[in-house]
Protein backbone atom coordinates (compact mmCIF):
# COMPACT_ATOMS: atom_id res chain seq x y z
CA UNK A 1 72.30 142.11 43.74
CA UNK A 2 76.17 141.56 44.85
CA UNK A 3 78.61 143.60 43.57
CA UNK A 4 81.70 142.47 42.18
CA UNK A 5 84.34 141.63 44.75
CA UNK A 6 87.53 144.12 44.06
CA UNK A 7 90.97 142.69 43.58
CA UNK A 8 92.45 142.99 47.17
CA UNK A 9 89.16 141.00 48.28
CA UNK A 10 89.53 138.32 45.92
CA UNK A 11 93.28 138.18 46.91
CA UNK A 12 91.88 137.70 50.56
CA UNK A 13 89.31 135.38 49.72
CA UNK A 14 91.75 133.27 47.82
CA UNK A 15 94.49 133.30 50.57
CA UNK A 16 91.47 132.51 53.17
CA UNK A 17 90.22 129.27 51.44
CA UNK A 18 93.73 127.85 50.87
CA UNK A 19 95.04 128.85 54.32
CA UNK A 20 91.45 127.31 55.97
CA UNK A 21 91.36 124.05 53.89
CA UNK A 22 95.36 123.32 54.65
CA UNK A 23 94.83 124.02 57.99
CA UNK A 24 92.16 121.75 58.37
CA UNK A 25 94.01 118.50 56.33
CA UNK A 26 96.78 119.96 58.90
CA UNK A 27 94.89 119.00 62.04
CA UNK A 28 94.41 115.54 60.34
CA UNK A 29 98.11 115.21 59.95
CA UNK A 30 98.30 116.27 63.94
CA UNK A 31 95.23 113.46 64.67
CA UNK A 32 95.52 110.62 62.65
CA UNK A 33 99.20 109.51 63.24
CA UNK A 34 98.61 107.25 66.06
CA UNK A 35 95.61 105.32 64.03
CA UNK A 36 97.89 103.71 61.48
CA UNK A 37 100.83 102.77 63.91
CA UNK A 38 98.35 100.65 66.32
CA UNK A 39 99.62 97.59 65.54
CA UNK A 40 102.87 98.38 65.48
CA UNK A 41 102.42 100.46 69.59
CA UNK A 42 100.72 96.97 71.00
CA UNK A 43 103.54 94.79 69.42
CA UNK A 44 106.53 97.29 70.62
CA UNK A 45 104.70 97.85 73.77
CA UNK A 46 103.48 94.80 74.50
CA UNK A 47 99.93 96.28 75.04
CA UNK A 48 96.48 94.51 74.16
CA UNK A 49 95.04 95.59 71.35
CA UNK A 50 92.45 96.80 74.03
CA UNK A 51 94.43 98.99 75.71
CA UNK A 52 95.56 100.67 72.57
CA UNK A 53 91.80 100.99 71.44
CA UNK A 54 91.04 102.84 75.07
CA UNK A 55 93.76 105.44 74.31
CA UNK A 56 91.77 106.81 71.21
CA UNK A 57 88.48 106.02 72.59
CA UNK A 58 89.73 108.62 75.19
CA UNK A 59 90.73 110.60 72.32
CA UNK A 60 87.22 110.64 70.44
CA UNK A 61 85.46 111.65 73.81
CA UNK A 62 87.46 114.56 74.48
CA UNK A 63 87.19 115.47 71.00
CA UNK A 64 83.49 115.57 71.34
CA UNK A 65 83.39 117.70 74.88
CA UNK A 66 86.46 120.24 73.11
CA UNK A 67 83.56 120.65 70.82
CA UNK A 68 81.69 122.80 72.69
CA UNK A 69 84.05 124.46 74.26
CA UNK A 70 85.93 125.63 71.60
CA UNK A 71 82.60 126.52 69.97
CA UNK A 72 82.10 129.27 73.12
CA UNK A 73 86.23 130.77 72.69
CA UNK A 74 85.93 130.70 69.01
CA UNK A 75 82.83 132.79 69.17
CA UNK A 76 84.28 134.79 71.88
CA UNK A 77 87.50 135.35 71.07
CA UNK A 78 87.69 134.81 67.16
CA UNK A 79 88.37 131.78 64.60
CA UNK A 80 91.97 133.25 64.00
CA UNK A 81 92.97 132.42 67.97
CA UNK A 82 91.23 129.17 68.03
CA UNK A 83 93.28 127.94 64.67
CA UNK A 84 96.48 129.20 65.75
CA UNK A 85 96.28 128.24 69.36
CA UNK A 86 94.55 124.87 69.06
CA UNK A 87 97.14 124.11 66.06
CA UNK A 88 99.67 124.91 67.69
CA UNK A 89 99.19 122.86 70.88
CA UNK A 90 98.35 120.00 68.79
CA UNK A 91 102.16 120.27 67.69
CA UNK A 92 103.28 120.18 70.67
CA UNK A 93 101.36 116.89 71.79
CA UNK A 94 102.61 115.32 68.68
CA UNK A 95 106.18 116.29 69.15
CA UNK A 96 105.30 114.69 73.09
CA UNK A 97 103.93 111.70 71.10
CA UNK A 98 107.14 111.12 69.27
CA UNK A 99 109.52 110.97 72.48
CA UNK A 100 106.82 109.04 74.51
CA UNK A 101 107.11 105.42 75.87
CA UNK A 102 104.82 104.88 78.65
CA UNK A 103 101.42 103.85 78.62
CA UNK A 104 100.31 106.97 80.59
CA UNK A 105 101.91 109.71 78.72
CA UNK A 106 100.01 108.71 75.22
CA UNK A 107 96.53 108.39 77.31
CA UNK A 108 96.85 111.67 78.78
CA UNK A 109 98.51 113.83 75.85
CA UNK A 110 95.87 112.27 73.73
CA UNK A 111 93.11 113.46 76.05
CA UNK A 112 94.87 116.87 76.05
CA UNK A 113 95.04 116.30 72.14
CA UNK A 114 91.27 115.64 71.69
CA UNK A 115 90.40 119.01 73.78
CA UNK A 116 92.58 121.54 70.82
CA UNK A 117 91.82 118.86 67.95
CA UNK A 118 88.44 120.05 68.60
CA UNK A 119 89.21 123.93 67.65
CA UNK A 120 89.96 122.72 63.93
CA UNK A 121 86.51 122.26 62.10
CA UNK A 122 84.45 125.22 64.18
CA UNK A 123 87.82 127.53 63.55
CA UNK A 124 88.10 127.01 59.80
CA UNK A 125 84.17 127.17 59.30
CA UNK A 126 84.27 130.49 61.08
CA UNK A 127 87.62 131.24 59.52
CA UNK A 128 85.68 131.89 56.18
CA UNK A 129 82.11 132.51 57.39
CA UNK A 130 82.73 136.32 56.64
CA UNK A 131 84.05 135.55 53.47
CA UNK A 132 81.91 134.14 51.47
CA UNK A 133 78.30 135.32 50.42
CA UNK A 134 74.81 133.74 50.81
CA UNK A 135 74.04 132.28 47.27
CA UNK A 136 77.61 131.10 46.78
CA UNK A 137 78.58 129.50 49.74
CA UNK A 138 77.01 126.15 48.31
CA UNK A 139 79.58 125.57 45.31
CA UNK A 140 82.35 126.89 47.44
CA UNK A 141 82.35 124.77 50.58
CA UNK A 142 81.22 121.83 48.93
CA UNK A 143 84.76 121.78 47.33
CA UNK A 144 86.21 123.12 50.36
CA UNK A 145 84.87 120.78 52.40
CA UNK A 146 87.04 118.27 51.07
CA UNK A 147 89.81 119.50 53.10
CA UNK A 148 89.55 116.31 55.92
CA UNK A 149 89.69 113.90 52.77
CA UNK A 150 93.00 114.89 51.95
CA UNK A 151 94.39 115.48 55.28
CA UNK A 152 93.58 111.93 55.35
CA UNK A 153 95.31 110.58 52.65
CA UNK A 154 98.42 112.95 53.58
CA UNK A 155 98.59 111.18 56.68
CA UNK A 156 98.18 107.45 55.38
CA UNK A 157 100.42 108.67 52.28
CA UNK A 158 103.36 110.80 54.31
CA UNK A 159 102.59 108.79 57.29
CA UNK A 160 102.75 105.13 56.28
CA UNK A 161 105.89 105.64 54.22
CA UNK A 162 108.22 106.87 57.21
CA UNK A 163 106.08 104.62 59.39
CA UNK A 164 107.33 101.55 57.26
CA UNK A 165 110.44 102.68 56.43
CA UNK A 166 112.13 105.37 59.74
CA UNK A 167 109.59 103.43 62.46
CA UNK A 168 106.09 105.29 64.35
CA UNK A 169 108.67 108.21 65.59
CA UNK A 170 109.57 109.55 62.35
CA UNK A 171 105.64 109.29 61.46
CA UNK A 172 104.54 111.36 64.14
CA UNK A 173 107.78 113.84 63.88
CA UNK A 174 107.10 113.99 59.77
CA UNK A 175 103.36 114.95 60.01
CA UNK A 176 104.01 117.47 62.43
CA UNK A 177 106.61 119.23 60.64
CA UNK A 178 104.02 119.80 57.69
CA UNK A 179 101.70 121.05 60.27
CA UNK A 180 104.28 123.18 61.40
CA UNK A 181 104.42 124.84 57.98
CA UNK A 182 101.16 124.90 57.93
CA UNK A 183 100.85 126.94 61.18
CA UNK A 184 102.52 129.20 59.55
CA UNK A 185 100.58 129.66 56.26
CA UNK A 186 97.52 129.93 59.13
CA UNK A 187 99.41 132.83 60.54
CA UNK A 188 100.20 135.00 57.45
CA UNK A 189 97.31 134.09 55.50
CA UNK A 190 94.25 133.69 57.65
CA UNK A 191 92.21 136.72 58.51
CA UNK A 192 88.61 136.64 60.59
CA UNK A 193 86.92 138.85 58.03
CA UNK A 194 87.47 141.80 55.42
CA UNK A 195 87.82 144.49 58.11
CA UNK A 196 90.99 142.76 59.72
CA UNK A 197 92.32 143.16 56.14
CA UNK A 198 91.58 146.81 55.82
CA UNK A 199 88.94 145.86 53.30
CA UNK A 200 85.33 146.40 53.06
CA UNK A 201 83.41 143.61 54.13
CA UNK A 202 81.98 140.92 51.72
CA UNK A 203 78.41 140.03 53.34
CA UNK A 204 75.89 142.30 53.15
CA UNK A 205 73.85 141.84 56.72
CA UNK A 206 70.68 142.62 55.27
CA UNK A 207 70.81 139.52 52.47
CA UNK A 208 71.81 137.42 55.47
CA UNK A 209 68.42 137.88 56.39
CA UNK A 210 66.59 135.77 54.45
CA UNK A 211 68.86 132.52 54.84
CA UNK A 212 68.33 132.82 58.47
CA UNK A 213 66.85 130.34 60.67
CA UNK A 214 67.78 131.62 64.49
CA UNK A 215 67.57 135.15 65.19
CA UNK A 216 70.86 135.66 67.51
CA UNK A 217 73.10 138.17 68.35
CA UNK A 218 75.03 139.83 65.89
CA UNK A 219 77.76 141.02 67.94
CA UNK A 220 81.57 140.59 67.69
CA UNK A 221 81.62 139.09 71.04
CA UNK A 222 78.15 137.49 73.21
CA UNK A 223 78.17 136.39 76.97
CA UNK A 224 77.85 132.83 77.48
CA UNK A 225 74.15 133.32 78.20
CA UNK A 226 73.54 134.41 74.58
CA UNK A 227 76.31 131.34 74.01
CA UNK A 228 73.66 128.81 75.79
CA UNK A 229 70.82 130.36 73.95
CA UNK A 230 72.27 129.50 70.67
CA UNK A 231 73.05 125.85 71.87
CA UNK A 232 69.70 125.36 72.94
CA UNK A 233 67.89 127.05 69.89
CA UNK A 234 65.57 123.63 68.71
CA UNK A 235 66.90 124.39 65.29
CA UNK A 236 70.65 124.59 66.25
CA UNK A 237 69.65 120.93 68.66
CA UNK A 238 67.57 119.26 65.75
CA UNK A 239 70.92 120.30 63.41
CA UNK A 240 72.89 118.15 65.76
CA UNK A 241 71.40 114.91 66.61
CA UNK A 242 71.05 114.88 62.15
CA UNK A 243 74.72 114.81 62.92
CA UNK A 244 74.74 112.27 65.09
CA UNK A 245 73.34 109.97 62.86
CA UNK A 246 75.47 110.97 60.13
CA UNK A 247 78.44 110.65 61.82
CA UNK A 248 77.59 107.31 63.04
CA UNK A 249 77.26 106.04 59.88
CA UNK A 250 80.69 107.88 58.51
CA UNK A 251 82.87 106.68 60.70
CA UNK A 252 81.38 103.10 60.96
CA UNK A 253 81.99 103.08 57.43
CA UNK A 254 85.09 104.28 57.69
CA UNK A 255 86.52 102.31 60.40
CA UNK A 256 84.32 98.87 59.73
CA UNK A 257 83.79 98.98 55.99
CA UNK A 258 87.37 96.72 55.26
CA UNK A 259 87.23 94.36 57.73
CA UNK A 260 83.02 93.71 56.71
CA UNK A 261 84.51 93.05 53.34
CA UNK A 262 87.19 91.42 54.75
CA UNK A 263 84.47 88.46 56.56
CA UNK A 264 83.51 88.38 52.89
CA UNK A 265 86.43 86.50 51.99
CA UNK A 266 88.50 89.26 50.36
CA UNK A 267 91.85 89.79 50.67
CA UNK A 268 92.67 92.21 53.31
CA UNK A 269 94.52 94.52 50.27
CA UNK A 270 91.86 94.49 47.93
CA UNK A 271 89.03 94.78 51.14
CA UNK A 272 90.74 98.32 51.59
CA UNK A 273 90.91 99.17 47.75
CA UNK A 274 87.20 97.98 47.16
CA UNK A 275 86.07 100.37 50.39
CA UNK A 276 87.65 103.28 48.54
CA UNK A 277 84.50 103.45 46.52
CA UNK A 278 82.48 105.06 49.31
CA UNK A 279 84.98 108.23 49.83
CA UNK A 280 85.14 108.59 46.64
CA UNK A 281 81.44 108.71 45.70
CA UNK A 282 81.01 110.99 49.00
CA UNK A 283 83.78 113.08 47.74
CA UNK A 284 81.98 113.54 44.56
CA UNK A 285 78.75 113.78 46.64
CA UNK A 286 79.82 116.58 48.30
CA UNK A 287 80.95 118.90 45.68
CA UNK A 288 77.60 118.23 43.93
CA UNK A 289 75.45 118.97 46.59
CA UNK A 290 77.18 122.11 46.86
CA UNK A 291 76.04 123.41 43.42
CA UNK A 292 72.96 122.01 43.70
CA UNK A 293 72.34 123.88 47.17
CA UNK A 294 73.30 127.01 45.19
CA UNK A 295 72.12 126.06 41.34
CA UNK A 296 68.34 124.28 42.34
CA UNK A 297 67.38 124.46 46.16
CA UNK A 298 68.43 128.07 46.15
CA UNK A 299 70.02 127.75 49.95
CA UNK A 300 67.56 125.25 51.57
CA UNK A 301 69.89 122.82 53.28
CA UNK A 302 67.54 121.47 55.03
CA UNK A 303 65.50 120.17 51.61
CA UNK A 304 68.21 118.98 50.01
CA UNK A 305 69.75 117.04 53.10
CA UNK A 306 65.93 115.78 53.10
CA UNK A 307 66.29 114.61 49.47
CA UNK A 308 69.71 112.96 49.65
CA UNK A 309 68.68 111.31 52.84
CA UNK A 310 66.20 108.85 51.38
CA UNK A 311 68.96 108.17 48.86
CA UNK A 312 70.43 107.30 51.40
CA UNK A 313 67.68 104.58 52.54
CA UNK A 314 67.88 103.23 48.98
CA UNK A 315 71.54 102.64 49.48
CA UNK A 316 71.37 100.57 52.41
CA UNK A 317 68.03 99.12 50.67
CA UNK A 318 70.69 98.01 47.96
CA UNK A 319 73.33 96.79 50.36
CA UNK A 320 71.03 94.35 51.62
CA UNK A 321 69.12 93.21 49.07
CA UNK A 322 71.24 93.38 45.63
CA UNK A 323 74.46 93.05 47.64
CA UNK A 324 75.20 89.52 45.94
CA UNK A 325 78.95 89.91 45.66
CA UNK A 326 81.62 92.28 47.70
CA UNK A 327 82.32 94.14 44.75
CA UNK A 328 78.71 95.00 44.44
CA UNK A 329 78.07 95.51 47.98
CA UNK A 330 81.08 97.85 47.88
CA UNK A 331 79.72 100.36 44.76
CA UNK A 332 75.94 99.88 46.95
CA UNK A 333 77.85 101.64 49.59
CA UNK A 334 79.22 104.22 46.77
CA UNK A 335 75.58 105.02 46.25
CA UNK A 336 75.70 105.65 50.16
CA UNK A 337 78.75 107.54 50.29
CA UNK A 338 77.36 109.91 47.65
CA UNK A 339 74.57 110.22 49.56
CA UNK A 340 75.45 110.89 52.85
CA UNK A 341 78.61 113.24 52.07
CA UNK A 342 76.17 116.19 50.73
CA UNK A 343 74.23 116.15 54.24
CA UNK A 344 77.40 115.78 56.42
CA UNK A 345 78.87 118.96 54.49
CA UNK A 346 75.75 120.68 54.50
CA UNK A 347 75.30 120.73 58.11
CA UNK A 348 78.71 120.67 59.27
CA UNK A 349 79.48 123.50 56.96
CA UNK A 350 77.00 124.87 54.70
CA UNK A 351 73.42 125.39 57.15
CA UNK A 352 76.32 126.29 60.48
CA UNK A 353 77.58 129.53 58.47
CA UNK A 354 73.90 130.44 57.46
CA UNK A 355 71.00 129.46 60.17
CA UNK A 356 72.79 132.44 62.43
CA UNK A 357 74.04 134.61 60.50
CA UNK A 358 78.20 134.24 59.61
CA UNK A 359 79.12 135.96 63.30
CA UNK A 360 77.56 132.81 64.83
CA UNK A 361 79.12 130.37 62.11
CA UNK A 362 82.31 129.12 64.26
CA UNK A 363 79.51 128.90 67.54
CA UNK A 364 77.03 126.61 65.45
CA UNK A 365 79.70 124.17 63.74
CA UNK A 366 80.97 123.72 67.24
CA UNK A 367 77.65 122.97 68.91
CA UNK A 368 76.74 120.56 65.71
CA UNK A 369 79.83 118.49 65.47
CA UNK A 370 80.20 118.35 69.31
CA UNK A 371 76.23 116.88 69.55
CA UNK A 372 77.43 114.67 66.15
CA UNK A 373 80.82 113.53 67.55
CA UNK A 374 78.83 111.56 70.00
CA UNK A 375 78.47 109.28 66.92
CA UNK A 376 81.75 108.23 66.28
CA UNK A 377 82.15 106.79 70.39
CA UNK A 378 78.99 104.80 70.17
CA UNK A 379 79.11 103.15 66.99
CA UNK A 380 82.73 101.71 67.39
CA UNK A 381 81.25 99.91 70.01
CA UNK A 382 77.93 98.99 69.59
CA UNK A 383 79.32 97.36 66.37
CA UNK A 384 81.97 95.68 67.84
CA UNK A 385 79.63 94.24 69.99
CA UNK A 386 77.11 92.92 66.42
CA UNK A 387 79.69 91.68 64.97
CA UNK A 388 81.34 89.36 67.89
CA UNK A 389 80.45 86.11 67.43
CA UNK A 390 78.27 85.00 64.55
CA UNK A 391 79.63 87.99 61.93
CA UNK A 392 77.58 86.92 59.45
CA UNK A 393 74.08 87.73 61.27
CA UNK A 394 76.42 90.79 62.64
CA UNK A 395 77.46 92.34 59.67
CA UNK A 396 73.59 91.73 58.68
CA UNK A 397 71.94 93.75 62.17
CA UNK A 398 75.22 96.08 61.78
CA UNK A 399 73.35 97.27 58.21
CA UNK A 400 69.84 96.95 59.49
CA UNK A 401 71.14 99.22 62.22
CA UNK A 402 72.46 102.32 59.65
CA UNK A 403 69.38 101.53 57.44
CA UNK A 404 67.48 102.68 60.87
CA UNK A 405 69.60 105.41 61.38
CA UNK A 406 69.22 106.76 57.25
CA UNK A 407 65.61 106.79 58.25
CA UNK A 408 65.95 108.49 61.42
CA UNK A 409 68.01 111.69 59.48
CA UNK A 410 65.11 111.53 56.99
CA UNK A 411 62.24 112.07 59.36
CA UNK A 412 64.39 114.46 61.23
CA UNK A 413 65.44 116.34 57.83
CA UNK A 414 62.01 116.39 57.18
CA UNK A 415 60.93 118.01 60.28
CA UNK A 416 63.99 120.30 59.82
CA UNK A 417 62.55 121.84 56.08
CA UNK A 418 58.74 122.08 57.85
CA UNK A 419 60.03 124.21 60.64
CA UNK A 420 62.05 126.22 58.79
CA UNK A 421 59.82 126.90 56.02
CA UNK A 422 56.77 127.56 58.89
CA UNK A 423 60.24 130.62 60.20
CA UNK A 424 60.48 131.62 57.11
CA UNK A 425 56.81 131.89 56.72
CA UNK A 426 55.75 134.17 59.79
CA UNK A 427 58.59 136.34 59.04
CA UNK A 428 57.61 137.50 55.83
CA UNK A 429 54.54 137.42 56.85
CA UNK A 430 55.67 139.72 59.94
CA UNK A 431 57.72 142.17 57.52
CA UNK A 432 54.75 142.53 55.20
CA UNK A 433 52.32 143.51 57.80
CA UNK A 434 54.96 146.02 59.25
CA UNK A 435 55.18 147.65 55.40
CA UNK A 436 51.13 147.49 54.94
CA UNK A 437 51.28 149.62 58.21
């Protein structure tokens, strides 16, 4: 049974999720400014559209490596440095990014920018790993979770107004001020855990226990032996290639989703308004699979990401088949989008703060989304290459393709809840012997 929280924790707790889910929407506004001023780069430089695609190809792939390596300092060194440092030097490239002119100095500041863009999501899920207690952590991150959807929309909000109406200098130099401010709320408000607060801590070790997947070390710091242990756990592995296919099929819906409405014959406005309807479904996706981790599957991620998976084989079952129109293949992808949003927070978020205990929370997100962020680099291109050509047969393989890849997460969800149930299994069968003798 928990006990009630006392004021100066819920204070905490309070200034913790606000500080964590601003600071994550802040790394968006620090990562996405360069997306919607492509166009506008290859006409003022007089680069191919190419060229500009290489510079955040290069971006995406240091991204993924800054994954892991970020997921080692954080768990050495603490969320609080990786937020503040990686933040911070994100600024920096930005403010580089605003001055720049040359060809070289975008492709290697966004390199540089990929590496600390990558301390963001294991920071702020270790940032409030401490925080928050087994059988609520469903509910809460599913909301907080949401934190990369708005950062989004700040940017293309914030962003594209100075972009249309001060030029791509005054969107870089306007997103990073409001990362700037929120640096700061980072540095005021954001604590590791209780202790750092002179409070008592909030998770009980001992109901830890029972969520548990990985038995790891518990430590406030681990070598990077116990580091490669975790990263080669088969739970901690299978965790990450699920994320590979989700992420492949999140960001080719993200970044292909207008223009495949787009070959529909839709107007390129209305292609970007219908395509909508999938982040909106995931965003309702993923608060609801929060409460149902916490309200029916009682913390097993691993069922319910099981569950939602083969929703999300009906979905693309839908798109194929029912998809008669481009309004109704855009609400068959809502059905997708609510879908896969619940596994991609559960995952990402949810199963990293729990299958090692919340010590090992910022160490697991980074080993999950650095194995998932794989996803994003090869789908932008083995798409492009479906669709050149005939894009009607493309756009059809492209869906075949993510209807493969819904059934791959499935069968590996699947194996995911047997294995887990077969840990759970020997260890209570392993504690029960110990109290018979």
């Amino acid at each position: 049974m928990n006990t009630p929280l006392s004021h100066e924790q819920n204070v905490w707790r309070w200034r913790i999720l606000i500080s964590t889910y601003m600071g994550y929407a802040g790394y968006y506004m620090t990562r996405k400014a360069f997306t919607i001023a492509k166009t506008t780069f290859a006409d003022q430089f007089d680069w191919e559209m190419r060229d500009v695609a290489h510079i955040w190809t290069a971006f995406l792939v240091a991204y993924m490596v800054g994954q892991f390596l970020c997921s080692f300092l954080g768990r050495k060194h603490g969320p609080r440095v990786l937020l503040l440092g990686g933040l911070g030097l994100s600024i920096l490239c930005n403010i580089v990014f605003g001055f720049a002119n040359s060809y070289a100095t975008f492709m290697v500041f966004m390199i540089f920018n990929g590496l600390v863009q990558a301390s963001g999501w294991p920071g702020v899920v270790g940032g409030i790993s401490q925080w928050l207690r087994p059988a609520e952590r469903g509910r809460i991150i599913g909301v907080w979770a949401t934190s990369y959807m708005l950062g989004n929309m700040m940017v293309k909000s914030l962003g594209g107004v100075l972009l249309g109406a001060m030029g791509w200098r005054w969107s870089f130099f306007g997103c990073t001020m409001i990362s700037v401010a929120i640096w700061v709320l980072l540095y005021f408000w954001q604590r590791d855990k209780p202790e750092d607060a002179g409070l008592e801590p909030i998770v009980n070790r001992a109901n830890e226990e029972e969520y548990k997947s990985v038995e790891q070390a518990q430590e406030e710091q681990v070598s990077f032996r116990e580091y490669l242990r975790l990263a080669l756990n088969p739970v901690v592995l299978t965790m990450g290639i699920s994320y590979f296919c989700l992420k492949f099929l999140r960001y080719a819906l993200d970044s292909w989703l207008p223009a495949f409405l787009n070959m529909q014959g839709v107007s390129v406005a209305k292609a970007a308004m219908y395509s909508q309807i999938f982040d909106l479904a995931g965003l309702v996706g993923a608060i609801a699979a929060g409460w149902m981790l916490d309200r029916w599957f009682k913390g097993n991620w691993a069922a319910l990401s099981f569950v939602l998976s083969l929703g999300m084989i009906v979905g693309y079952l839908a798109v194929i088949y029912l998809g008669a129109s481009p309004i109704m293949i855009a609400c068959c992808f809502g059905i997708v989008g609510f879908m896969l949003y619940g596994p991609d927070m559960l995952l990402s978020g949810a199963a990293a703060v729990e299958v090692a205990g919340a010590r090992n929370a910022v160490a697991v997100a980074g080993i999950v989304n650095g194995l998932g962020s794989i996803g994003p680099v090869v789908q932008e291109e083995v798409i492009g290459f479906l669709v050149s050509g005939d894009e009607v047969a493309g756009m059809r393989n492209t869906n075949y393709l993510a209807l493969g890849m819904s059934i791959a997460l499935a069968v590996l969800m699947f194996i995911m809840m047997w294995r887990m149930r077969s840990i759970h299994r020997a260890r209570a069968a392993s504690k029960s012997s110990l109290e018979c003798a």
